[in-house]
N, C-alpha and C. Protein backbone atom coordinates (compact mmCIF):
# COMPACT_ATOMS: atom_id res chain seq x y z
N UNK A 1 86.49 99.44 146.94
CA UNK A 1 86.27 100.24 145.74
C UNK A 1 87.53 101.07 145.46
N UNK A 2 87.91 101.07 144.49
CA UNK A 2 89.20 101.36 143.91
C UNK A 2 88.78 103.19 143.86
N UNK A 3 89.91 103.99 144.40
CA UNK A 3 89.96 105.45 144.08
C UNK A 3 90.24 105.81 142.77
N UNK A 4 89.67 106.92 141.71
CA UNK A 4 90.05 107.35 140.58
C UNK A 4 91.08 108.43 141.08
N UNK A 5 92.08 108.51 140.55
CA UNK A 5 93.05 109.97 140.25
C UNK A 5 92.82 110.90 139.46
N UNK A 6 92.45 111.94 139.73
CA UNK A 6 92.28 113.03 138.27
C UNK A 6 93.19 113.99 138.83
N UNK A 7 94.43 114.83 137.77
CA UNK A 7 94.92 115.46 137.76
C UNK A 7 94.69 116.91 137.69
N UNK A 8 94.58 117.88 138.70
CA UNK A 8 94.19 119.57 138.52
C UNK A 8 95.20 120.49 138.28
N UNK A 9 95.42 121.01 137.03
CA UNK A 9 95.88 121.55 136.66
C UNK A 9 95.68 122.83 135.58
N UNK A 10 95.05 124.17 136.84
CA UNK A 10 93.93 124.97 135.95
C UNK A 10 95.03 126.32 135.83
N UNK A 11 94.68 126.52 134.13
CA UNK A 11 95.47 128.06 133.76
C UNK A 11 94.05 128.96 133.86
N UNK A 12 94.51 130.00 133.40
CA UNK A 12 94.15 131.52 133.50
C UNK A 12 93.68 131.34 131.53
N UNK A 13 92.64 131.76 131.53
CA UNK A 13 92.86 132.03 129.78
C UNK A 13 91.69 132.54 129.17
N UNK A 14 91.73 133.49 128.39
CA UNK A 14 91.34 134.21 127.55
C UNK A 14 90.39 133.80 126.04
N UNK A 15 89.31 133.49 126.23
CA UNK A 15 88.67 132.70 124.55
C UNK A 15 87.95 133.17 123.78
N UNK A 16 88.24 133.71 122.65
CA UNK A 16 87.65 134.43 122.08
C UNK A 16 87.42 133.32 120.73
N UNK A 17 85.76 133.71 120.83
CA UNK A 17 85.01 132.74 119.79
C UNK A 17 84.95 133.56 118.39
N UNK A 18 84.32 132.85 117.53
CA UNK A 18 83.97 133.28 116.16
C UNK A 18 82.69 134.06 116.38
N UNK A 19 81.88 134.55 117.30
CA UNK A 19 80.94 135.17 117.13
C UNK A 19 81.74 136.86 117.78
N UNK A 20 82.80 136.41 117.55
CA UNK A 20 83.57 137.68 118.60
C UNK A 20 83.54 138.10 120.29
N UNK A 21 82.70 136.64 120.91
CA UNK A 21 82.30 136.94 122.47
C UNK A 21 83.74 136.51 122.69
N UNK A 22 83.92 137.25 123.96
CA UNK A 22 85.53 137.15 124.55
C UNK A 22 85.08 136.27 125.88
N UNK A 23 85.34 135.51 126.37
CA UNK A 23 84.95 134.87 127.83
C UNK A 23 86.79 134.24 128.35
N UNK A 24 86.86 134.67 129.34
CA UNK A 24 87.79 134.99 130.38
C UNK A 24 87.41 133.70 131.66
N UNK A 25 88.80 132.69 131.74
CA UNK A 25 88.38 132.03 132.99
C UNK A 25 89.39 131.16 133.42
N UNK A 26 88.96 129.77 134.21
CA UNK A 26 89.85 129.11 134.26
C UNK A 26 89.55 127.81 133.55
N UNK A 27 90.89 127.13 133.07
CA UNK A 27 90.77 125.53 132.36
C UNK A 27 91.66 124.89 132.56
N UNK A 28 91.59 123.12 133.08
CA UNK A 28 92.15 122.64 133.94
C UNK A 28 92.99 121.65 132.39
N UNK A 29 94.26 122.01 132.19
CA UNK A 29 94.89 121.47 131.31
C UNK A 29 95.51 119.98 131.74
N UNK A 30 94.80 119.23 133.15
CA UNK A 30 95.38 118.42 133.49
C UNK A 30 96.69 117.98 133.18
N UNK A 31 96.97 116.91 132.67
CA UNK A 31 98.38 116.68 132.43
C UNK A 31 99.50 116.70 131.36
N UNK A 32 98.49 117.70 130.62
CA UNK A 32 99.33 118.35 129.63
C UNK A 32 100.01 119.80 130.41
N UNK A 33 101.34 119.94 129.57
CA UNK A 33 102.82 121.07 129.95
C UNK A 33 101.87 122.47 129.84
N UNK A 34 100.99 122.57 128.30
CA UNK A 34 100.73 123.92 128.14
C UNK A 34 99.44 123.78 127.30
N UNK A 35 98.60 124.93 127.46
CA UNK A 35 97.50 125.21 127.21
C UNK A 35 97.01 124.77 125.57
N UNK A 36 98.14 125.07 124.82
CA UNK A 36 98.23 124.27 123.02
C UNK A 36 98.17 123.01 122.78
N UNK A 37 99.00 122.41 123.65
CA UNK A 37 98.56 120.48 124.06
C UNK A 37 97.69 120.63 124.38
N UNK A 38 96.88 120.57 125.42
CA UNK A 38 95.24 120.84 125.33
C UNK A 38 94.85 120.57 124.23
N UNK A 39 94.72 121.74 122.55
CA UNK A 39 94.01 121.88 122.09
C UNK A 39 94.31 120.65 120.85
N UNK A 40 95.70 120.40 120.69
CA UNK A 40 96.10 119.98 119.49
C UNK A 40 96.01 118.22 119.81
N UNK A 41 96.06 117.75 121.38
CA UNK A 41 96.72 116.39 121.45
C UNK A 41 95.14 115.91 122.49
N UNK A 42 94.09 116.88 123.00
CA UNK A 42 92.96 116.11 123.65
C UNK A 42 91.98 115.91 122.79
N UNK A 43 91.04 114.76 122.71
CA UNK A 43 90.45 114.34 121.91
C UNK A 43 89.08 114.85 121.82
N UNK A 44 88.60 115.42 123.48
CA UNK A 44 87.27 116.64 123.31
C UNK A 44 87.25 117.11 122.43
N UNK A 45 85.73 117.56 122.15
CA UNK A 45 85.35 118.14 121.12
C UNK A 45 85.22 119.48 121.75
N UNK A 46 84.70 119.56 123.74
CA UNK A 46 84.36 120.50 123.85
C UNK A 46 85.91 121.23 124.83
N UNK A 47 85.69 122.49 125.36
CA UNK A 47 86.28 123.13 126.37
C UNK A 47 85.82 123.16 127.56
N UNK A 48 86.01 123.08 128.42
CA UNK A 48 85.20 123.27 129.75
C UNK A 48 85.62 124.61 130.36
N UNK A 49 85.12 125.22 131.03
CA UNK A 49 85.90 126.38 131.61
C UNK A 49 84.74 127.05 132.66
N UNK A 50 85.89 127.42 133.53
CA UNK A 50 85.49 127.63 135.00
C UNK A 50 85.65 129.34 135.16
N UNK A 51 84.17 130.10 135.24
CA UNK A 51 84.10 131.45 135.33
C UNK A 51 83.46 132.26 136.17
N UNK A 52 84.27 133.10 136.73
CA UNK A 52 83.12 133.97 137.69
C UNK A 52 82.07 135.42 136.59
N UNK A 53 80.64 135.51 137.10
CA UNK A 53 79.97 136.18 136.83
C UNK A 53 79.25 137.07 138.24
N UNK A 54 79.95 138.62 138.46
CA UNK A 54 78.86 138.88 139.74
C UNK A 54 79.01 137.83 141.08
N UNK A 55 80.62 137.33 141.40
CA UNK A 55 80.53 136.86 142.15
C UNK A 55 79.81 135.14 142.23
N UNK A 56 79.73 134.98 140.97
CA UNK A 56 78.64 133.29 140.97
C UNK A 56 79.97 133.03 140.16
N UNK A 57 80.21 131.39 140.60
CA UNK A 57 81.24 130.79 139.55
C UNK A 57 80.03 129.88 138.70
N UNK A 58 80.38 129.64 137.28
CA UNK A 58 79.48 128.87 136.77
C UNK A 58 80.89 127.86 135.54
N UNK A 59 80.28 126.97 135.46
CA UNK A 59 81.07 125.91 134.33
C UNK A 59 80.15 126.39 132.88
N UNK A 60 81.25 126.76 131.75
CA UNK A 60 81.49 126.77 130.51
C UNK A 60 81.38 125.75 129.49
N UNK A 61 80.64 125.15 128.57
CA UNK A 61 81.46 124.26 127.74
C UNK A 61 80.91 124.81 126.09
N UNK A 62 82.29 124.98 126.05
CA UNK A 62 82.67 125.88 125.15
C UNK A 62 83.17 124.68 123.33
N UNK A 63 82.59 124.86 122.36
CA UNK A 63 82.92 123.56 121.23
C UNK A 63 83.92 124.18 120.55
N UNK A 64 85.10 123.70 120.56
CA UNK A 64 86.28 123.54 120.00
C UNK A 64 86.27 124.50 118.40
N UNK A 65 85.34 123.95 117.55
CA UNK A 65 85.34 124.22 116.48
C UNK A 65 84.74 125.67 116.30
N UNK A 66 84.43 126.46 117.61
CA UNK A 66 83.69 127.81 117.49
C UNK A 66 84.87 128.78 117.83
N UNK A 67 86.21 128.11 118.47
CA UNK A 67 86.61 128.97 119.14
C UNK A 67 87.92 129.43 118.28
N UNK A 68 88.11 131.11 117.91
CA UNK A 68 89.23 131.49 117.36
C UNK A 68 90.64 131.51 118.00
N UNK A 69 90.89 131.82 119.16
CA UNK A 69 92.31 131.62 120.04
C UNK A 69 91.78 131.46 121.31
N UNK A 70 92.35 131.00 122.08
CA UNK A 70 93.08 131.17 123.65
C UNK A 70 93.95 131.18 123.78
N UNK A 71 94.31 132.42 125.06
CA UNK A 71 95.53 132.79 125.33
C UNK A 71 95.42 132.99 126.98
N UNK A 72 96.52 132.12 127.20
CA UNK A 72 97.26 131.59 128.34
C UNK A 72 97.36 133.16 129.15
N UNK A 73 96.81 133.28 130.33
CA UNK A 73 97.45 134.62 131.13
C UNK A 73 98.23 134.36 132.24
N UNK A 74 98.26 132.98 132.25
CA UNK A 74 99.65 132.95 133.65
C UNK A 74 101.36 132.61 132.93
């Protein structure tokens, strides 16, 4: 059985939606340079994003078309 490769490559970032909720976490830009490739050149509709709450990490998926910026904190 043949191994898959997936590339990890998680920033720091900041998302603030159109309802004005701010959510803070991590997102794995795999093998794209920077967090804007991500948004402009992957074909998802959604975001995924990896967040702690109280010590619990929980997965995000966040729809593209809700979200006003992210910003890169590393």
């Amino acid at each position: 059985m043949e191994k898959l490769q997936y590339e990890v490559n998680f920033k720091n970032v900041t998302v603030k939606m159109s309802d004005g909720t701010s959510i803070t976490g991590k997102v794995n830009i795999t093998s794209f340079q920077r967090l804007s490739d991500l948004f402009r050149q992957s074909r998802d509709n959604f975001l995924t994003l990896a967040v702690e709450e109280g010590g619990v990490q929980k997965v995000v998926m966040l729809n593209k078309a809700y979200i006003v910026f992210a910003e890169s904190e590393d």
